[in-house]
Protein backbone atom coordinates (compact mmCIF):
# COMPACT_ATOMS: atom_id res chain seq x y z
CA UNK A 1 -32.59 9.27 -35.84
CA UNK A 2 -33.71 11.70 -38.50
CA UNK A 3 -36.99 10.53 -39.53
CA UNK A 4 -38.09 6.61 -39.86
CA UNK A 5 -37.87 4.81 -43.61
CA UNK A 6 -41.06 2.74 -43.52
CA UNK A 7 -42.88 6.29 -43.45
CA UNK A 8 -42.30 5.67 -47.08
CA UNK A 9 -45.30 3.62 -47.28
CA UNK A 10 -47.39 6.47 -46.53
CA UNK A 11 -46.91 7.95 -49.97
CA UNK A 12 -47.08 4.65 -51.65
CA UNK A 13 -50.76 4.80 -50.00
CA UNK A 14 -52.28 7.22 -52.27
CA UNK A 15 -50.44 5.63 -55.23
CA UNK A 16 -51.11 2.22 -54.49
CA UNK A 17 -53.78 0.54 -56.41
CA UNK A 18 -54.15 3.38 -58.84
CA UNK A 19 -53.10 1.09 -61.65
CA UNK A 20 -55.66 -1.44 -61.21
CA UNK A 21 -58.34 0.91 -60.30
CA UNK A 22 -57.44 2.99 -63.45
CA UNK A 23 -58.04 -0.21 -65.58
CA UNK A 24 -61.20 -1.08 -64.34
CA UNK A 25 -62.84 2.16 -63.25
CA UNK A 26 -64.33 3.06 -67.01
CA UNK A 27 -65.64 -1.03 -67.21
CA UNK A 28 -67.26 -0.37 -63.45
CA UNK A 29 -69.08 2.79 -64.31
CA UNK A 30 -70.09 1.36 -67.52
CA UNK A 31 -71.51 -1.64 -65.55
CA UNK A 32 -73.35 0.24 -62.64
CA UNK A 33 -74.76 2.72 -65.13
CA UNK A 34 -76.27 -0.09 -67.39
CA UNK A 35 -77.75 -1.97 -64.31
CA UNK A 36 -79.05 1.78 -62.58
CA UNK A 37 -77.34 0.54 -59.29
CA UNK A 38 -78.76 3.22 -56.70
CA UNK A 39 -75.67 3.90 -54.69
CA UNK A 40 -76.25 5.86 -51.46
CA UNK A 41 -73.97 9.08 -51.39
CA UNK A 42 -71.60 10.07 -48.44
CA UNK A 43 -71.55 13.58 -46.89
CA UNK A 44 -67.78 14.74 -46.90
CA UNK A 45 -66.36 13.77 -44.00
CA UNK A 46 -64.87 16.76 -41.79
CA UNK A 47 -61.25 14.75 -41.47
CA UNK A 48 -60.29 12.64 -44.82
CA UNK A 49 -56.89 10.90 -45.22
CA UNK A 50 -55.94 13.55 -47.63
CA UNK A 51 -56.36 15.74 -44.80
CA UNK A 52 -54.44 13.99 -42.74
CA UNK A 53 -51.44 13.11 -45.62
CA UNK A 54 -51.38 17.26 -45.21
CA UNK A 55 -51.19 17.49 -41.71
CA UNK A 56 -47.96 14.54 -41.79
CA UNK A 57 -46.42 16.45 -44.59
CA UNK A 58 -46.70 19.98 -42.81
CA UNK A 59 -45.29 18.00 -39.45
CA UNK A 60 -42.43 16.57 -41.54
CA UNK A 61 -41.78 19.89 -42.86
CA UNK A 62 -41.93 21.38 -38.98
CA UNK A 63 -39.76 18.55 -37.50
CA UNK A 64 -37.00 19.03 -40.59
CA UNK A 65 -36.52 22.30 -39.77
CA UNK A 66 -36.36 21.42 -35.40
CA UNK A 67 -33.97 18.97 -37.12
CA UNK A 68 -31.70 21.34 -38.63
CA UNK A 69 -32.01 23.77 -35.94
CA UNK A 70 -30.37 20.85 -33.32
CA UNK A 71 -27.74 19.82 -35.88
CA UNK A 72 -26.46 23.28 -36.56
CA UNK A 73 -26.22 24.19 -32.88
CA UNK A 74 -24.50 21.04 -31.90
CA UNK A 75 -22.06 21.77 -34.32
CA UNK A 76 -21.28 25.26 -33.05
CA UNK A 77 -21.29 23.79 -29.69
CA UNK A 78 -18.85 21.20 -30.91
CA UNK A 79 -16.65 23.48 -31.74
CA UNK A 80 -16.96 26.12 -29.37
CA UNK A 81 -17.91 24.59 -26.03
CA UNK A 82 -19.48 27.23 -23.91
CA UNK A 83 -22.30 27.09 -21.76
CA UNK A 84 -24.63 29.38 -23.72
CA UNK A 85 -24.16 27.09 -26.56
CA UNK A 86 -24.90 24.04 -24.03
CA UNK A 87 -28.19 25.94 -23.75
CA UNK A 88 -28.87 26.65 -27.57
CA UNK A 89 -28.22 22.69 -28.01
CA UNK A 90 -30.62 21.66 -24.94
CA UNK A 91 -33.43 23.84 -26.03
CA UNK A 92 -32.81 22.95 -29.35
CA UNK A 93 -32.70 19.34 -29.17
CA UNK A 94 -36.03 19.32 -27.18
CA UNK A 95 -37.94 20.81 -29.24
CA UNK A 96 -36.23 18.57 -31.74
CA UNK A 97 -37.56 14.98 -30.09
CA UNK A 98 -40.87 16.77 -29.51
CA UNK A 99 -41.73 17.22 -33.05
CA UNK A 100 -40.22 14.10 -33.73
CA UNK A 101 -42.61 12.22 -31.06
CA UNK A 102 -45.38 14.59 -33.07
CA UNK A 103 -44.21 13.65 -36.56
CA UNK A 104 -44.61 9.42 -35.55
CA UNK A 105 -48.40 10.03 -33.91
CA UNK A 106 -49.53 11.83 -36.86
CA UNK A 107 -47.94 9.29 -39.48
CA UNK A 108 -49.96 6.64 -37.30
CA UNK A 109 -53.09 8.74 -37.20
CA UNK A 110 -53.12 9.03 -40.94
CA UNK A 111 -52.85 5.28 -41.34
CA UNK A 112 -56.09 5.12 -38.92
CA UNK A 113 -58.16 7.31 -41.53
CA UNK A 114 -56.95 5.41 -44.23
CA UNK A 115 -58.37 2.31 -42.33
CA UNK A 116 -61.20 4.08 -41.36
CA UNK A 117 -61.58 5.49 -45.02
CA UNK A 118 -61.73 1.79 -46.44
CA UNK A 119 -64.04 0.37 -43.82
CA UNK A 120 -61.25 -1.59 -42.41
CA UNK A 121 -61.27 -2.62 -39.04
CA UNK A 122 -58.40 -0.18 -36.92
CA UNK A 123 -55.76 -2.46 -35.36
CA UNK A 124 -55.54 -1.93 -31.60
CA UNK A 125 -51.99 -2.17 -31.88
CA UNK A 126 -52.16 0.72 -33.18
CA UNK A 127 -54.09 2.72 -31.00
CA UNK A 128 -51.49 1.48 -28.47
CA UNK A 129 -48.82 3.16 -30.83
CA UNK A 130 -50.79 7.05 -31.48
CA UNK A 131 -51.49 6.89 -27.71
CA UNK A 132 -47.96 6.07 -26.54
CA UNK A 133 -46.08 8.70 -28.77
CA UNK A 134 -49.00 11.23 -27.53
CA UNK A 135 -48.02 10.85 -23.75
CA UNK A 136 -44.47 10.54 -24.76
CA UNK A 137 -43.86 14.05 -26.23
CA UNK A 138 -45.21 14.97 -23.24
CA UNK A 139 -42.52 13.30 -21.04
CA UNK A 140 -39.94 15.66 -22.41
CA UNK A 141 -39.95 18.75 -20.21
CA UNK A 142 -38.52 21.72 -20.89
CA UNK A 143 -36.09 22.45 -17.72
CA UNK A 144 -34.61 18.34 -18.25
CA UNK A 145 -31.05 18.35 -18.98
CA UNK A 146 -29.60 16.85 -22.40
CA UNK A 147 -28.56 13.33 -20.59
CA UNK A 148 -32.43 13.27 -19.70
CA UNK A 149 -33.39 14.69 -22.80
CA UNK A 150 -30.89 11.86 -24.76
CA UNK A 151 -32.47 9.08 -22.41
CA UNK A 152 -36.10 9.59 -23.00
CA UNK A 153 -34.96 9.48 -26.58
CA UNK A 154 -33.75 6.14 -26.75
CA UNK A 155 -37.33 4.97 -25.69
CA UNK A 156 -38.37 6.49 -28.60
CA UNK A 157 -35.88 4.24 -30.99
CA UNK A 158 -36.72 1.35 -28.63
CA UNK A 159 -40.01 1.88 -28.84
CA UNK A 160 -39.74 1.83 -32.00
CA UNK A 161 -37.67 -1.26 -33.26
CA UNK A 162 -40.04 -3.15 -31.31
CA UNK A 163 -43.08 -2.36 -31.43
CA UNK A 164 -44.12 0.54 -33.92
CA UNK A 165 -41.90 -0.98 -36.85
CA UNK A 166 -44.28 -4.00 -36.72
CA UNK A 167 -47.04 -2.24 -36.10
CA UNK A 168 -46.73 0.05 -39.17
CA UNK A 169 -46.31 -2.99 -42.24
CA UNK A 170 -48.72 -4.66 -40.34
CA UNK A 171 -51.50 -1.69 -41.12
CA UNK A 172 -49.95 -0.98 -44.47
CA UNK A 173 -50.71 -5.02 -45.28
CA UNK A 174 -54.25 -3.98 -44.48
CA UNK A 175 -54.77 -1.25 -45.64
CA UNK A 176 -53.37 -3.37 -49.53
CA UNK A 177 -55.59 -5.93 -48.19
CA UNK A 178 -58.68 -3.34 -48.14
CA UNK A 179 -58.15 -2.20 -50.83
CA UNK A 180 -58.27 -5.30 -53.17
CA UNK A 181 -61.20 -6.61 -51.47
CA UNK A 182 -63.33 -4.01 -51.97
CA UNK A 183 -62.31 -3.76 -55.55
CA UNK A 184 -62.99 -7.63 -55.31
CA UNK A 185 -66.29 -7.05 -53.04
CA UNK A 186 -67.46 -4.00 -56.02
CA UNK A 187 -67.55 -6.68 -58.97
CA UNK A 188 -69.22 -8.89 -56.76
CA UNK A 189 -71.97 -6.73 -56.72
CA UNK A 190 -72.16 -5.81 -60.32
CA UNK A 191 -71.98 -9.70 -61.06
CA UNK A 192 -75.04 -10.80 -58.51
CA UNK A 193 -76.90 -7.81 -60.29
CA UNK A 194 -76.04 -9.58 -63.83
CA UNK A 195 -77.00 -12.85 -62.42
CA UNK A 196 -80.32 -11.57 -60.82
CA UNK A 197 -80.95 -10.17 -64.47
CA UNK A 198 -80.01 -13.29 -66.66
CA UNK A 199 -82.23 -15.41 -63.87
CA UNK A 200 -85.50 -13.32 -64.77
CA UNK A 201 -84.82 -13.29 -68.55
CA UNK A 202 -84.06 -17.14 -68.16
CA UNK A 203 -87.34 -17.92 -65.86
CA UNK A 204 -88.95 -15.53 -68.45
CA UNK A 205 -88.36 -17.16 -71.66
CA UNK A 206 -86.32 -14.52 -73.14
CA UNK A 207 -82.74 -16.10 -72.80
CA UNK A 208 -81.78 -19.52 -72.69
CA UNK A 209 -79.19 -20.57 -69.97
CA UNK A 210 -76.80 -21.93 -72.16
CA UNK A 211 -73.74 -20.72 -72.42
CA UNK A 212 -74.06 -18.35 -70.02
CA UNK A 213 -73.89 -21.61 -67.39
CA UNK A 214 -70.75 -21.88 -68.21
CA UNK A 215 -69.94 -18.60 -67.78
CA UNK A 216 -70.95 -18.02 -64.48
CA UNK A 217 -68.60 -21.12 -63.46
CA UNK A 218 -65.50 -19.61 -64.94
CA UNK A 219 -66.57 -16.03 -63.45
CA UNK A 220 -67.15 -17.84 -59.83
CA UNK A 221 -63.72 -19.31 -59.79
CA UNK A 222 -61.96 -16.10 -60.54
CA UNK A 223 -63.68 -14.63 -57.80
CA UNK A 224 -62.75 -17.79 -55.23
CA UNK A 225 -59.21 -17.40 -56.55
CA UNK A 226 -59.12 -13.83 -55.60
CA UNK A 227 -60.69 -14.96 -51.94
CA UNK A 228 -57.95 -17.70 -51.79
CA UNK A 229 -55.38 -15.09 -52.28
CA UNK A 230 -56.66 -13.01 -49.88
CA UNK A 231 -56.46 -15.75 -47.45
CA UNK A 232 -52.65 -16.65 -48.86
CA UNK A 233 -51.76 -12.97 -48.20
CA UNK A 234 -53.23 -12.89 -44.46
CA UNK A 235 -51.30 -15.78 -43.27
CA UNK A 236 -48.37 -14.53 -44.79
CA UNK A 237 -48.51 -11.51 -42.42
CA UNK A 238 -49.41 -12.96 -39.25
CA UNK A 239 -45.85 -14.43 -39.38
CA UNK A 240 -44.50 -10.43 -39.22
CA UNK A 241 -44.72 -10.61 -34.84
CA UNK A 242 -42.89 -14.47 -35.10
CA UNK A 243 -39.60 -12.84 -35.99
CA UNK A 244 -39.09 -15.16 -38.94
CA UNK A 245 -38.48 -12.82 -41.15
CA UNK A 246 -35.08 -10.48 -41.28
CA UNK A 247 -37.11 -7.49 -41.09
CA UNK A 248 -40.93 -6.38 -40.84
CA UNK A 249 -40.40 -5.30 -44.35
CA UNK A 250 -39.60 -8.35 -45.37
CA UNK A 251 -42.42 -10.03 -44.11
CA UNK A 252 -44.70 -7.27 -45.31
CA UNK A 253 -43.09 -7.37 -49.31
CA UNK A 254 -44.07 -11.47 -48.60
CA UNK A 255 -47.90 -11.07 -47.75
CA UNK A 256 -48.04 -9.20 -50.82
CA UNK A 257 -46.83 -11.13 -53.17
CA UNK A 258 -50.20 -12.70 -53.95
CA UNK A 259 -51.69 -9.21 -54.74
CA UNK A 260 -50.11 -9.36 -58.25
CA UNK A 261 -51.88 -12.18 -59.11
CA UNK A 262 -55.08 -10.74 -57.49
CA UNK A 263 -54.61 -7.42 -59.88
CA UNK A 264 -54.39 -9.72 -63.13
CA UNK A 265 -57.53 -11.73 -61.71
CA UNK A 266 -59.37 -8.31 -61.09
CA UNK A 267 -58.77 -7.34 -64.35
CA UNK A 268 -60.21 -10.69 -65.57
CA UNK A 269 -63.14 -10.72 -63.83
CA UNK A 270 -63.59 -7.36 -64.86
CA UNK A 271 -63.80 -7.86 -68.42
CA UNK A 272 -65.19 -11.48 -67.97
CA UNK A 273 -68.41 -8.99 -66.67
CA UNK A 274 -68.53 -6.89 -69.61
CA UNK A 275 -68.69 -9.62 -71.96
CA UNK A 276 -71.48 -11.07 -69.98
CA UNK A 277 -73.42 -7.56 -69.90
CA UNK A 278 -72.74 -7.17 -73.77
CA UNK A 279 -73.65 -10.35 -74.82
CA UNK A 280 -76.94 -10.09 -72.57
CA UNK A 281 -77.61 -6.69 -74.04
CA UNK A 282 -77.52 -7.88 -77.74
CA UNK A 283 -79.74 -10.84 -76.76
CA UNK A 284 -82.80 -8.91 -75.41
């Protein structure tokens, strides 16, 4: 088992969301900057998810070349089959399912910083998962045979068709999830500040509530519409451990589907905000 495909979705991470955060990222700044929100900074953190993206690369890197090593010397052994080249292929294909027990924890442990990152609660599923391929690495010992070596190896792909598989698109659903709520969650905030502002001029004399009334009920359904789909898309993915689906892959490309409209919304909403700032701005 060279490698697992759904570590695919660890590179779709740092591109996911970059469209719609591109698109609304000059509006946002644009907004906070008018309304001189004081946003707290954050001290670097010591281990990012960028860090961590590293660390799975360099361990990918470490466990293709184990990889290669094992495949070359079970070919010569293939072909020639002496007991020193019984030996190369032992040695070589422990070190092999070592690295590969390695590359899985760190893949996982870069999925918990992401979480972590985007202030999204860290399944304990998946805990469960870094902890188990931690103590399993460990299980291979270096004087075990290759029959030992081959059996503790299909707990690994066990292990991993029923358990880690699901536990993997489940955290990649929310870490998509995070992510569009707190784009959601930051125009939120920039729209009660806008509020709080027209409410002042309003109570003040300055601005007269009409049409802005109106406004603020087109604005609030946008927002409920993005909430609803946030609901849609987490009961979507709680079928992923009923087996209803063919694959977890499936069920995870299902959950999403109500992200697209949640991108168009977001986009919406955020130029539904800088209409209402502009049009305030010209009134006062």
């Amino acid at each position: 088992m060279h490698g697992f495909d759904s570590h695919r979705g660890l590179k779709k991470i740092i591109q996911n969301m970059n469209f719609v955060k591109k698109t609304v990222l000059f509006l946002t700044l644009f907004l906070i900057s008018n309304f001189c929100f004081l946003v707290p900074k954050t001290h670097a953190q010591e281990f990012t998810f960028d860090k961590a993206y590293q660390d799975y690369v360099y361990t990918q890197t470490t466990y293709g070349r184990a990889y290669s090593d094992y495949e070359r010397a079970k070919d010569f052994y293939l072909k020639n089959q002496t007991l020193t080249l019984k030996e190369d292929v032992r040695k070589k294909t422990y070190s092999m399912l070592r690295e590969r027990d390695e590359l899985e924890r760190v893949y996982l442990a870069a999925l918990r910083i992401k979480l972590i990152e985007i202030k999204v609660a860290v399944l304990p599923k998946l805990d469960s998962e870094i902890e188990w391929y931690k103590n399993h690495k460990e299980s291979y010992k270096d004087p075990d045979p290759l029959e030992n070596l081959f059996n503790k190896s299909k707990e690994v792909e066990s292990r991993y068709k029923s358990d880690t598989y699901l536990v993997i698109y489940d955290t990649l659903f929310n870490i998509t999830l995070g992510e569009m709520s707190n784009l959601r969650v930051s125009h939120e905030e920039v729209y009660k500040s806008i509020r709080e502002n027209l409410d002042k001029n309003v109570s003040e004399g300055k601005l007269k509530i009409d049409p802005f009334n109106r406004w603020l009920t087109d604005i609030d359904l946008v927002i409920q519409n993005l909430k609803d789909n946030d609901e849609k898309a987490k009961k979507n993915i709680s079928k992923i451990y009923e087996g209803s689906f063919v694959s977890p892959l499936s069920a995870y490309n299902s959950a999403v589907v109500p992200f697209v409209s949640s991108t168009t919304l977001l986009m919406q909403l955020n130029s539904f905000l800088g209409e209402f700032l502009t049009s305030l701005e010209n009134q006062l």
